[in-house]
PDB file of N, CA and C in Angstrom:
ATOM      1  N   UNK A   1      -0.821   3.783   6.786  1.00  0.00           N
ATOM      2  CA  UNK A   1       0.402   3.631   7.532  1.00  0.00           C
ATOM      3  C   UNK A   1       1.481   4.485   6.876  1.00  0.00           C
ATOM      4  N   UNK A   2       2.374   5.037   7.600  1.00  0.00           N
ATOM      5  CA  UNK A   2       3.732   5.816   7.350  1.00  0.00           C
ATOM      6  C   UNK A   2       4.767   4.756   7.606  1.00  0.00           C
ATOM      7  N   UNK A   3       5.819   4.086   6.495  1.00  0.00           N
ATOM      8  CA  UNK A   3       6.596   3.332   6.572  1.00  0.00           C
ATOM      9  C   UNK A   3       7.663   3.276   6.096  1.00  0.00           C
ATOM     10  N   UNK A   4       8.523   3.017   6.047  1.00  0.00           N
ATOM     11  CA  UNK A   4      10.225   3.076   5.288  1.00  0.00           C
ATOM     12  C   UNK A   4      10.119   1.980   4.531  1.00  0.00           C
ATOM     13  N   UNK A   5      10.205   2.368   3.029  1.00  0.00           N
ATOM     14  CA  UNK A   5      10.226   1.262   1.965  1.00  0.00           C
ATOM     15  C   UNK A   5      12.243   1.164   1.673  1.00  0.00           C
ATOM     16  N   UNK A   6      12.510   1.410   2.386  1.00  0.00           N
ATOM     17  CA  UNK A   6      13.933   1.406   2.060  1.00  0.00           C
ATOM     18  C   UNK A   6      14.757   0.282   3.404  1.00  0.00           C
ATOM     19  N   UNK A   7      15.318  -0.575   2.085  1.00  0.00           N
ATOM     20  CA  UNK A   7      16.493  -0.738   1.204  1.00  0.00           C
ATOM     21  C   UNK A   7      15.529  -1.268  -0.194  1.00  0.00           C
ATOM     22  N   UNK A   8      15.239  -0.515  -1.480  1.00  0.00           N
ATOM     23  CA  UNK A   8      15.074  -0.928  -2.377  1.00  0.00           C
ATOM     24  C   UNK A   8      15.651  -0.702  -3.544  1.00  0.00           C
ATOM     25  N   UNK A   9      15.576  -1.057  -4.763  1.00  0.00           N
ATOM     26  CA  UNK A   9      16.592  -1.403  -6.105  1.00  0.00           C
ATOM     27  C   UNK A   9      15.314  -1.387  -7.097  1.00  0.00           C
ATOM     28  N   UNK A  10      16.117  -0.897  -8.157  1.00  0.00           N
ATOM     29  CA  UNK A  10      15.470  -1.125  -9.796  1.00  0.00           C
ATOM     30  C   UNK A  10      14.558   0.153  -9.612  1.00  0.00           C
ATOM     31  N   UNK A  11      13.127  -0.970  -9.711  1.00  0.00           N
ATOM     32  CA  UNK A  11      12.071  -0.516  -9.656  1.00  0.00           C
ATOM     33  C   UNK A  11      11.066  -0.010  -8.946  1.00  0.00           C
ATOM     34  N   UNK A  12      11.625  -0.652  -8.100  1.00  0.00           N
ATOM     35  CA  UNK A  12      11.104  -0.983  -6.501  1.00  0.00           C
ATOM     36  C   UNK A  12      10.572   0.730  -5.994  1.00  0.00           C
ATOM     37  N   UNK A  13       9.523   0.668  -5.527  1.00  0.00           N
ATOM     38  CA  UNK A  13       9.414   2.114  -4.689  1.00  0.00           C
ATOM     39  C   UNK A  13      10.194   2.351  -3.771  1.00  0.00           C
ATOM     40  N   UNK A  14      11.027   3.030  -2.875  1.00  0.00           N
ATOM     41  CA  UNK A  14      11.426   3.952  -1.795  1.00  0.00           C
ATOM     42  C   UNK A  14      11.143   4.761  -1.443  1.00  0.00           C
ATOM     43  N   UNK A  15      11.886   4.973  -0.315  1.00  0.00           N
ATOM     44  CA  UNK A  15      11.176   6.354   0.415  1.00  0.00           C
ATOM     45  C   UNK A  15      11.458   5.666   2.387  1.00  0.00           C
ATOM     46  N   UNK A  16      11.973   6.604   3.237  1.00  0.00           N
ATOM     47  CA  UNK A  16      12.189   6.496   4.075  1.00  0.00           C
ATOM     48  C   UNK A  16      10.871   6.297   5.382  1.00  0.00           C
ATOM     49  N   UNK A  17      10.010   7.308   4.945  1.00  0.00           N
ATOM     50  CA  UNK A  17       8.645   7.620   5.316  1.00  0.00           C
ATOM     51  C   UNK A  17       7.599   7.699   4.558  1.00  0.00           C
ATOM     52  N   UNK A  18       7.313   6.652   3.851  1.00  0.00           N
ATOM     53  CA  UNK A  18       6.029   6.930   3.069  1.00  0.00           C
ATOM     54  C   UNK A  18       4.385   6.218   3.035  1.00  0.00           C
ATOM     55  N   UNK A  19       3.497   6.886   2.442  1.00  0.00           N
ATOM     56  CA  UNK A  19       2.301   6.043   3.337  1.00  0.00           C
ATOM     57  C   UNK A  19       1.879   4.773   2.424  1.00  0.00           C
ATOM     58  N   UNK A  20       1.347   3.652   2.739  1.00  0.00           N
ATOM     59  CA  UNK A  20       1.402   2.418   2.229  1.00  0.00           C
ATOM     60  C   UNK A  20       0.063   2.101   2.922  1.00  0.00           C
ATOM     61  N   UNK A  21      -0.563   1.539   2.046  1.00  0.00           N
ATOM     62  CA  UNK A  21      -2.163   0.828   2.395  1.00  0.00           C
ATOM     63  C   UNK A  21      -2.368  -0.517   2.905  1.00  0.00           C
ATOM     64  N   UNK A  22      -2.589  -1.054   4.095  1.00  0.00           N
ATOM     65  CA  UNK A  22      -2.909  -2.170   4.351  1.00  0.00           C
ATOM     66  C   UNK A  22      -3.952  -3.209   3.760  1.00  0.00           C
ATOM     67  N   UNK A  23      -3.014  -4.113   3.225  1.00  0.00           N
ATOM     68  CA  UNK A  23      -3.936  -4.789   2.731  1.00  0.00           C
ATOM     69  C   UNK A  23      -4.677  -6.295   2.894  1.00  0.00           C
ATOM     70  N   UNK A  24      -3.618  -6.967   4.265  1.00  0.00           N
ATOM     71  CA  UNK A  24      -3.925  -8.363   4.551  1.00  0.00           C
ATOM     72  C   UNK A  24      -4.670  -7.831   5.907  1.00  0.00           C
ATOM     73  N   UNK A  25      -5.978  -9.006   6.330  1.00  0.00           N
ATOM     74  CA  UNK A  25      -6.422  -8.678   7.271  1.00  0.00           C
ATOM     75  C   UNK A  25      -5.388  -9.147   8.480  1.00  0.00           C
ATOM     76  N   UNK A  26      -6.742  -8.775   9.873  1.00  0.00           N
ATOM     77  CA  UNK A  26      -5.522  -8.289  10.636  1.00  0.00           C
ATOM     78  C   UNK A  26      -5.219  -9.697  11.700  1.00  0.00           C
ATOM     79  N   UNK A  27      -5.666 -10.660  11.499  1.00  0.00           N
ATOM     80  CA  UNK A  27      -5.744 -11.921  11.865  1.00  0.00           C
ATOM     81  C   UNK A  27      -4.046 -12.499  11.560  1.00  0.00           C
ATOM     82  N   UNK A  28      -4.256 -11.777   9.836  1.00  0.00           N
ATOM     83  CA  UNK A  28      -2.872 -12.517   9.306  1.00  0.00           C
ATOM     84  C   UNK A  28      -2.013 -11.384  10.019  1.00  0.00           C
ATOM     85  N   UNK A  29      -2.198 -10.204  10.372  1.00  0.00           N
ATOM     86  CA  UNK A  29      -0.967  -9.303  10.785  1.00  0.00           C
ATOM     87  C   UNK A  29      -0.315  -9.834  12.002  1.00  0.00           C
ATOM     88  N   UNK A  30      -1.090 -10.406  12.672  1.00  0.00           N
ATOM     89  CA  UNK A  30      -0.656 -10.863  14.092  1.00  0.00           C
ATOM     90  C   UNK A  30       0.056 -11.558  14.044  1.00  0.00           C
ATOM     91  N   UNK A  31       0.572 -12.092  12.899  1.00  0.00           N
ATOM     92  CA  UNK A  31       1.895 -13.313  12.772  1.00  0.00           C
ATOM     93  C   UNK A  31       3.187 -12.322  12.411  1.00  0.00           C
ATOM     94  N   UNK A  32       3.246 -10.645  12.589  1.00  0.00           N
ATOM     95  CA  UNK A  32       4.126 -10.272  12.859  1.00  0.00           C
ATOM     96  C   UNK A  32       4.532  -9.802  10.991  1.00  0.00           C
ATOM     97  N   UNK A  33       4.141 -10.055   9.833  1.00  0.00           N
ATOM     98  CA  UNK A  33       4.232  -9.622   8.642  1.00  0.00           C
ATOM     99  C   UNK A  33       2.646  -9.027   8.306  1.00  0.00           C
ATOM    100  N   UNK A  34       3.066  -8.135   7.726  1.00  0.00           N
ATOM    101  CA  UNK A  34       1.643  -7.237   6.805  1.00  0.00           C
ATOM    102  C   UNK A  34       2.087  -7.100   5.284  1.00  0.00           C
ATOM    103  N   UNK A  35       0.973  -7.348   4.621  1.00  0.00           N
ATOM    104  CA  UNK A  35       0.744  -7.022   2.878  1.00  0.00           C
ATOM    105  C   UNK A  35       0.523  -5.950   2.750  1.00  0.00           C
ATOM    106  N   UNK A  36       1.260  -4.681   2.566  1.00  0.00           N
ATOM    107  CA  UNK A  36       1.292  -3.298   2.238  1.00  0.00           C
ATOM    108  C   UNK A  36       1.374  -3.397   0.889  1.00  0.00           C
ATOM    109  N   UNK A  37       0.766  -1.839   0.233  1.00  0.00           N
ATOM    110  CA  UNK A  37       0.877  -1.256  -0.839  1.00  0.00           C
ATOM    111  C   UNK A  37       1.169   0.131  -0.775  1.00  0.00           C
ATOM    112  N   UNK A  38       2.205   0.330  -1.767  1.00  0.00           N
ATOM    113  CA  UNK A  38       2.608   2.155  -1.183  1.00  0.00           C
ATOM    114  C   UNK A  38       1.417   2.903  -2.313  1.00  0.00           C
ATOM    115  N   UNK A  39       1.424   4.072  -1.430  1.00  0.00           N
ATOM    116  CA  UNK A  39       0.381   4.875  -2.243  1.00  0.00           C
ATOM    117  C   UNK A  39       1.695   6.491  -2.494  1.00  0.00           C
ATOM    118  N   UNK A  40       1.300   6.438  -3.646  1.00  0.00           N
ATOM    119  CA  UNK A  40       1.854   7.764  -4.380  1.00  0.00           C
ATOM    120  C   UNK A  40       1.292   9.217  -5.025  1.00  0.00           C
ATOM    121  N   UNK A  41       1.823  10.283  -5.216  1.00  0.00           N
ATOM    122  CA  UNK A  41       1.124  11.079  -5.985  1.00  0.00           C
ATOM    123  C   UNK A  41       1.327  11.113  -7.699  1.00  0.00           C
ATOM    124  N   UNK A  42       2.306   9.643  -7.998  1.00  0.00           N
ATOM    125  CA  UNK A  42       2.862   9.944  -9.321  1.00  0.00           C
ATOM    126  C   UNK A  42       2.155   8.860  -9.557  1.00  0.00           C
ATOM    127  N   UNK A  43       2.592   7.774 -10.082  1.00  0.00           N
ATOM    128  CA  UNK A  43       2.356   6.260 -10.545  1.00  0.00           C
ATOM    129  C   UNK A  43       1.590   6.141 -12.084  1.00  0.00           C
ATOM    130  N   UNK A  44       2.043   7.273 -12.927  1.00  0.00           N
ATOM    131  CA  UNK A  44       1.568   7.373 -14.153  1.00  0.00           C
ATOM    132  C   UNK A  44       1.454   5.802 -14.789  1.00  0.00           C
ATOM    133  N   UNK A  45       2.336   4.830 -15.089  1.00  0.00           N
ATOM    134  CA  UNK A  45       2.287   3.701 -15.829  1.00  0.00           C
ATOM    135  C   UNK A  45       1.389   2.808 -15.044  1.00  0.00           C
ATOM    136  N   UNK A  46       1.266   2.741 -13.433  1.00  0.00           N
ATOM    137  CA  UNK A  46       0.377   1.933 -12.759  1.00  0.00           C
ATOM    138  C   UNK A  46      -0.690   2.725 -13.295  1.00  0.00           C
ATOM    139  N   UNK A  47      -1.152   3.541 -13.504  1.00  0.00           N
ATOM    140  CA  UNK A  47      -2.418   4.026 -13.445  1.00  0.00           C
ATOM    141  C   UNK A  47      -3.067   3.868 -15.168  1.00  0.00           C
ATOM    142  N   UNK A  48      -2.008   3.780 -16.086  1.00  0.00           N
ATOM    143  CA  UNK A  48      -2.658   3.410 -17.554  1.00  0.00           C
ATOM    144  C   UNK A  48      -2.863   1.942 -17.556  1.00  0.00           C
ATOM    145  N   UNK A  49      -2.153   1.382 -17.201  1.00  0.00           N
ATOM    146  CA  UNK A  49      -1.997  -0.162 -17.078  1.00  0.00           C
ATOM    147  C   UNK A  49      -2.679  -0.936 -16.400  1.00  0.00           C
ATOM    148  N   UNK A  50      -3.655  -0.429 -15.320  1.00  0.00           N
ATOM    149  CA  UNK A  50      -5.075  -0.484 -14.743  1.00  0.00           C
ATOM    150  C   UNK A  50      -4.395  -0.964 -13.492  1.00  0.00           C
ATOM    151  N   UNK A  51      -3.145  -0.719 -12.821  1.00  0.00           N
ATOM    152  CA  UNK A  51      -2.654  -1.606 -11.567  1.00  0.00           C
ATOM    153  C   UNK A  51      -2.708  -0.562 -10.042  1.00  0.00           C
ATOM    154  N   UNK A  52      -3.293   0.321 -10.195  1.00  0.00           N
ATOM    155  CA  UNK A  52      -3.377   1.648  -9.293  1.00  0.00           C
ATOM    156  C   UNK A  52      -4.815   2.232  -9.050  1.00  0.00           C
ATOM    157  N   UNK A  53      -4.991   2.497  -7.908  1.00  0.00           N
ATOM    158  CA  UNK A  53      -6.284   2.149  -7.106  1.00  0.00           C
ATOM    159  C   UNK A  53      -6.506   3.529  -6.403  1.00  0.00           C
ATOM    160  N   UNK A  54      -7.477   4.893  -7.282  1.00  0.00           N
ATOM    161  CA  UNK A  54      -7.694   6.056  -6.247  1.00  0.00           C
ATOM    162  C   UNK A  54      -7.819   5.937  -4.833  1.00  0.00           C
ATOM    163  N   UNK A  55      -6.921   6.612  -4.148  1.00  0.00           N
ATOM    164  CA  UNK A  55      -7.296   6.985  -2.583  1.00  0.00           C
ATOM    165  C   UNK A  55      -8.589   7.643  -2.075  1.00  0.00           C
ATOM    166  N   UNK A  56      -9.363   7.069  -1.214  1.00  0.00           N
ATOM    167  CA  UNK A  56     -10.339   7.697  -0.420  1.00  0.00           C
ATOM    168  C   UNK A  56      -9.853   7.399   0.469  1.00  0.00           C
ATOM    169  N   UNK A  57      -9.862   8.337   1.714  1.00  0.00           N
ATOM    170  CA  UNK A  57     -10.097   8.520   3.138  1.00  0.00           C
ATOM    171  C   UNK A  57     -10.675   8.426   3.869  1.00  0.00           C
ATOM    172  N   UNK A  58     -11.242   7.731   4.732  1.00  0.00           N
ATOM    173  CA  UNK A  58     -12.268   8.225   5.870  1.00  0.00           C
ATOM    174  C   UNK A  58     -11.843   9.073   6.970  1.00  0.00           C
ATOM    175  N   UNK A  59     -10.774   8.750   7.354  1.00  0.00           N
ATOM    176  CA  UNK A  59      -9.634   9.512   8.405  1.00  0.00           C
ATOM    177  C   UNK A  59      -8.817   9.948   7.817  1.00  0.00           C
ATOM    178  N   UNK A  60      -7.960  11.333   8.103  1.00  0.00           N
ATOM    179  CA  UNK A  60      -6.755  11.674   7.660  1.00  0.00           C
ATOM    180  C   UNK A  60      -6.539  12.215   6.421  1.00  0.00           C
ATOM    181  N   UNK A  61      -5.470  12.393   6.372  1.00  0.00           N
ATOM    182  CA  UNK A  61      -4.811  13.277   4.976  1.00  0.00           C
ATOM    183  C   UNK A  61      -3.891  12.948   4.158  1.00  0.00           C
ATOM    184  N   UNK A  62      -4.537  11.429   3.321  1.00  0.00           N
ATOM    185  CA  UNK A  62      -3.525  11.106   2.543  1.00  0.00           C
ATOM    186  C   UNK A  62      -4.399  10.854   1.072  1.00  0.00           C
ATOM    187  N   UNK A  63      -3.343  11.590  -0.008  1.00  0.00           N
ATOM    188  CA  UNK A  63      -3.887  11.667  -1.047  1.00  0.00           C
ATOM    189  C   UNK A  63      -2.983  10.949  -1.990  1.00  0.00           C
ATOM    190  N   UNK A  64      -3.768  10.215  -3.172  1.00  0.00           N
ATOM    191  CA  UNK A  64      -2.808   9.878  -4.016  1.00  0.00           C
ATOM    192  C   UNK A  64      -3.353   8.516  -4.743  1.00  0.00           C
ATOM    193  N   UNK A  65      -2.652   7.719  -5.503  1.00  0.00           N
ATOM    194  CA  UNK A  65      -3.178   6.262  -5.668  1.00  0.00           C
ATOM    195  C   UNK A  65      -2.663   5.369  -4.746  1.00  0.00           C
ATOM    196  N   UNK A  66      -3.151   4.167  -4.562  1.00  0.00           N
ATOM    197  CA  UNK A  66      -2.228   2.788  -4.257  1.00  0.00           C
ATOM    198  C   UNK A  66      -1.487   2.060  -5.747  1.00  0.00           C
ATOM    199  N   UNK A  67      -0.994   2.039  -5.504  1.00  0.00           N
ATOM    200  CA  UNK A  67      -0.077   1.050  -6.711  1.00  0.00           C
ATOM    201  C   UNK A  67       0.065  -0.554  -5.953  1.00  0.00           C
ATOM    202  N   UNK A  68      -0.991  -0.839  -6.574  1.00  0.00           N
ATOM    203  CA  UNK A  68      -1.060  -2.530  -6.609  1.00  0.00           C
ATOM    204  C   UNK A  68      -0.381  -3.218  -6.934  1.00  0.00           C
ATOM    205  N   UNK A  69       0.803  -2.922  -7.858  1.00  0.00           N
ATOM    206  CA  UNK A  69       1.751  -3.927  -8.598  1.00  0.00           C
ATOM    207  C   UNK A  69       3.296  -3.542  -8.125  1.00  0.00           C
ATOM    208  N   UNK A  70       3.292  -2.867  -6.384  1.00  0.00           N
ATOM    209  CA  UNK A  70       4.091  -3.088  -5.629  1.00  0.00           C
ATOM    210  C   UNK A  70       4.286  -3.386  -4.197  1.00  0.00           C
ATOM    211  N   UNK A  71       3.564  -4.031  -4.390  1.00  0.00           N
ATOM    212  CA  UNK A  71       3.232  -4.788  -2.982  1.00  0.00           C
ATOM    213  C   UNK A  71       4.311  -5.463  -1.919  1.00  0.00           C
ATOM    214  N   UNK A  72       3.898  -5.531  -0.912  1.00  0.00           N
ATOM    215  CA  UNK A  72       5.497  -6.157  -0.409  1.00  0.00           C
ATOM    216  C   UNK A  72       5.193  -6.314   1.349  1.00  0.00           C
ATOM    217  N   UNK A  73       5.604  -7.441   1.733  1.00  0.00           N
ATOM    218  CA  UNK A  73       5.103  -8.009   3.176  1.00  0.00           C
ATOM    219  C   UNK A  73       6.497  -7.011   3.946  1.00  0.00           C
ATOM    220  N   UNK A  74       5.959  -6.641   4.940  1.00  0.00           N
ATOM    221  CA  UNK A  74       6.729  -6.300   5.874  1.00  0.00           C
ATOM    222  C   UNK A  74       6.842  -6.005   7.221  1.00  0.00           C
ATOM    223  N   UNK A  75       7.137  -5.935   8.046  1.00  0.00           N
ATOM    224  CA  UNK A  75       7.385  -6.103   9.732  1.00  0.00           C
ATOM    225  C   UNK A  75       7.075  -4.969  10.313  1.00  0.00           C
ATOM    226  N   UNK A  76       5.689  -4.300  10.025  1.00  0.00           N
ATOM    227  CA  UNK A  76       5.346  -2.983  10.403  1.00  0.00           C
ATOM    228  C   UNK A  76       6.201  -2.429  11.703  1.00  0.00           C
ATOM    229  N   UNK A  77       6.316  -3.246  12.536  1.00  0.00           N
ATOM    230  CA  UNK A  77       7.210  -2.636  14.261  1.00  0.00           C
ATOM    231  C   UNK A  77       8.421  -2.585  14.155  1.00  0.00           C
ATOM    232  N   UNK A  78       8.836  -3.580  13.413  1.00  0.00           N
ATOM    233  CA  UNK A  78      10.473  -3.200  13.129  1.00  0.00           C
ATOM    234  C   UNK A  78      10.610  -2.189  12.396  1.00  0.00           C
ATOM    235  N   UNK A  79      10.173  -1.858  11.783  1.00  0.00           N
ATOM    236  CA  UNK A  79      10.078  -0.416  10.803  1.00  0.00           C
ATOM    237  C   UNK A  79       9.335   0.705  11.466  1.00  0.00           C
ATOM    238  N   UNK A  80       8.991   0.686  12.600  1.00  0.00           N
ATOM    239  CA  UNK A  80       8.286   1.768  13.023  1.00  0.00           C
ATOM    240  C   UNK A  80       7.375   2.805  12.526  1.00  0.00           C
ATOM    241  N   UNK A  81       6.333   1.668  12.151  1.00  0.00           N
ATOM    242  CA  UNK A  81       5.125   2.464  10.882  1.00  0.00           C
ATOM    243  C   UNK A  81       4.173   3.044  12.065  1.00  0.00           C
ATOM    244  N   UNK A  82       3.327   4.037  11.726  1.00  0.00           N
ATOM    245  CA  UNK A  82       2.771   4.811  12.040  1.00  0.00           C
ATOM    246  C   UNK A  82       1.352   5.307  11.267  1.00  0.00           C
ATOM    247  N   UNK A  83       0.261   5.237  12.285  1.00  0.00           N
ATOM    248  CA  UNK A  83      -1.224   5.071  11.335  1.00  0.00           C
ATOM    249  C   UNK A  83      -0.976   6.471  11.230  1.00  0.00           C
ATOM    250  N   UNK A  84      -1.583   6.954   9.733  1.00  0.00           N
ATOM    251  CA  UNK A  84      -2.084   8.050   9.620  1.00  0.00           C
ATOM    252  C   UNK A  84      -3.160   8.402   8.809  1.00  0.00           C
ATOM    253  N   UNK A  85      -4.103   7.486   8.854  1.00  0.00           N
ATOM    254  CA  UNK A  85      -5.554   7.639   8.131  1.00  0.00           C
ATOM    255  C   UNK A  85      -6.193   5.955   7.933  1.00  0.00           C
ATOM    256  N   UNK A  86      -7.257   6.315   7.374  1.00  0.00           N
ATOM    257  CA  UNK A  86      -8.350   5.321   7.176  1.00  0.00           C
ATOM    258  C   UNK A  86      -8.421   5.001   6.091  1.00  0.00           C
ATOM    259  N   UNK A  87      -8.668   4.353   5.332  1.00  0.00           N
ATOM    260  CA  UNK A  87      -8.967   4.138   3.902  1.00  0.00           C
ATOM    261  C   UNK A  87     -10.346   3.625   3.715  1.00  0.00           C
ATOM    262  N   UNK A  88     -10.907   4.032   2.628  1.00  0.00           N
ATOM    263  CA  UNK A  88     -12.416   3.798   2.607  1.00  0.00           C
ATOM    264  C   UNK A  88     -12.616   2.003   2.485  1.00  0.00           C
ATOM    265  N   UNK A  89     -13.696   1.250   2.918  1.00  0.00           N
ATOM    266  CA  UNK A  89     -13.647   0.063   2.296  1.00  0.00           C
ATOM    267  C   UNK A  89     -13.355  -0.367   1.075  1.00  0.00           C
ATOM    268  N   UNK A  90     -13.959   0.602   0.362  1.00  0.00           N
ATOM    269  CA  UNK A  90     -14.152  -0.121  -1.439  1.00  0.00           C
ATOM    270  C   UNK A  90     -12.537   0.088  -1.538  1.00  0.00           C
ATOM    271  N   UNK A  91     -11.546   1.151  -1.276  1.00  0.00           N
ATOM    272  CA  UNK A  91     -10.532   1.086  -1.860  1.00  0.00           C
ATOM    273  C   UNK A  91      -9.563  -0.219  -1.491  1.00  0.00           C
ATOM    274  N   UNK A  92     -10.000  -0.277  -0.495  1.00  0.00           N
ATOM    275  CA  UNK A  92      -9.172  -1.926   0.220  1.00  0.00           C
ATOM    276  C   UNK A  92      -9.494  -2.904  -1.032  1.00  0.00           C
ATOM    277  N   UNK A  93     -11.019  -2.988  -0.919  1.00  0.00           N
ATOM    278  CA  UNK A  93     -11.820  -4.046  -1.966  1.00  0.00           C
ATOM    279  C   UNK A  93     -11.444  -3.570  -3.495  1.00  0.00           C
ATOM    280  N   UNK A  94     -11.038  -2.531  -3.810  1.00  0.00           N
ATOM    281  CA  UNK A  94     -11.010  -2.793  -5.547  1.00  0.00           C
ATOM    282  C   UNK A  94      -8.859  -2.743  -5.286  1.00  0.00           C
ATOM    283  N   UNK A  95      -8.516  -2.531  -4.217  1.00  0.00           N
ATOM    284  CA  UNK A  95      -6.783  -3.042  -4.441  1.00  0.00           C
ATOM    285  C   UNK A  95      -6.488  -4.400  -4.012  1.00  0.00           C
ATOM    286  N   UNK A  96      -7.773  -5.247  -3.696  1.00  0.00           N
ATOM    287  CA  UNK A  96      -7.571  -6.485  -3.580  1.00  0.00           C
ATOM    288  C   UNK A  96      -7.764  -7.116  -5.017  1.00  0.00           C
ATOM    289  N   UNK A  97      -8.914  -6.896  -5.464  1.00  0.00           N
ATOM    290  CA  UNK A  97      -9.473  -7.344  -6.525  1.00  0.00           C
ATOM    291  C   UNK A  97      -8.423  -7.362  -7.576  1.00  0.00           C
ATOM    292  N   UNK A  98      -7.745  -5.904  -7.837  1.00  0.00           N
ATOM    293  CA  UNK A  98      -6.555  -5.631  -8.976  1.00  0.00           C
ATOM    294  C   UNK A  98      -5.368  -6.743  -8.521  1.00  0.00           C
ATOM    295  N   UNK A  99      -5.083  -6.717  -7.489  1.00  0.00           N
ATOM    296  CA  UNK A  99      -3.908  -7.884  -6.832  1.00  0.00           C
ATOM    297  C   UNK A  99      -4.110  -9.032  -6.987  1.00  0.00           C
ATOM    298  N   UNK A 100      -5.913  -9.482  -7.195  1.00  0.00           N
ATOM    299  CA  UNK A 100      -5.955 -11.121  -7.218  1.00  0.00           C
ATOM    300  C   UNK A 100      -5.908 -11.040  -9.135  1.00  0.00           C
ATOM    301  N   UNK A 101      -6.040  -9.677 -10.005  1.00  0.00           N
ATOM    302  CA  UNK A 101      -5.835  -9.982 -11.443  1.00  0.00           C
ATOM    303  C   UNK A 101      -4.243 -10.266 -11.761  1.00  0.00           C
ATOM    304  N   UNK A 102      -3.159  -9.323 -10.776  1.00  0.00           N
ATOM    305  CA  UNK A 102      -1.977 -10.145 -11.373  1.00  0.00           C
ATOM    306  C   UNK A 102      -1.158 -11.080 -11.334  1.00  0.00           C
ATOM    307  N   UNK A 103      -2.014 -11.562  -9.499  1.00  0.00           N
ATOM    308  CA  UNK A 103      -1.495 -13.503  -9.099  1.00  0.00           C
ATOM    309  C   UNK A 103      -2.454 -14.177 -10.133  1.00  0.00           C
ATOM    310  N   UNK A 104      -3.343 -13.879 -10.465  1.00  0.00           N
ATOM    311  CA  UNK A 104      -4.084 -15.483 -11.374  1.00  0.00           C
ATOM    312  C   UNK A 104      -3.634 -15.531 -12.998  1.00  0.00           C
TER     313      UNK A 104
END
């Protein structure tokens, strides 16, 4: 997805248009909130710190990590997100897996 992480502060990622990985199924999306993760080409400290998840594609042209340890529910239609690729299964499955290490 292509999404506007903005209005954010601190630490927080931004970015007006940027692509973010779906991560709640789509049962739960239908209640109108989605569990996104933005994916980046930087995320040096997510990526030593084991919280950042290589991109594969099946569709499309997005390269980069997911950063798992910024996650954030949001109203895909009110924000006017926009698909622009596939993500392989396993990457869904190992940015779930990293997400259930920093809730437990």
């Amino acid at each position: 997805m292509l999404v506007g992480f903005d209005p954010a502060s601190g630490h927080e990622q931004q970015g007006a248009g940027r692509p973010a990985l779906v991560l709640s199924v789509q049962a739960f999306n239908q209640l109108g909130m989605t569990l996104v993760a933005p994916i980046t080409q930087g995320g040096n400290f997510a990526r030593y710190a084991g919280f950042s998840v290589p991109l594969h594609c099946e569709e499309g042209d997005v390269h980069g990590v997911v950063l798992v340890n910024q996650v954030r529910m949001m109203d895909l239609r009110a924000r006017l997100a926009k698909r622009i690729g596939l993500a392989a299964g396993e990457v869904v499955e190992e940015a779930l897996l990293r997400l259930q290490a920093v809730v437990e």
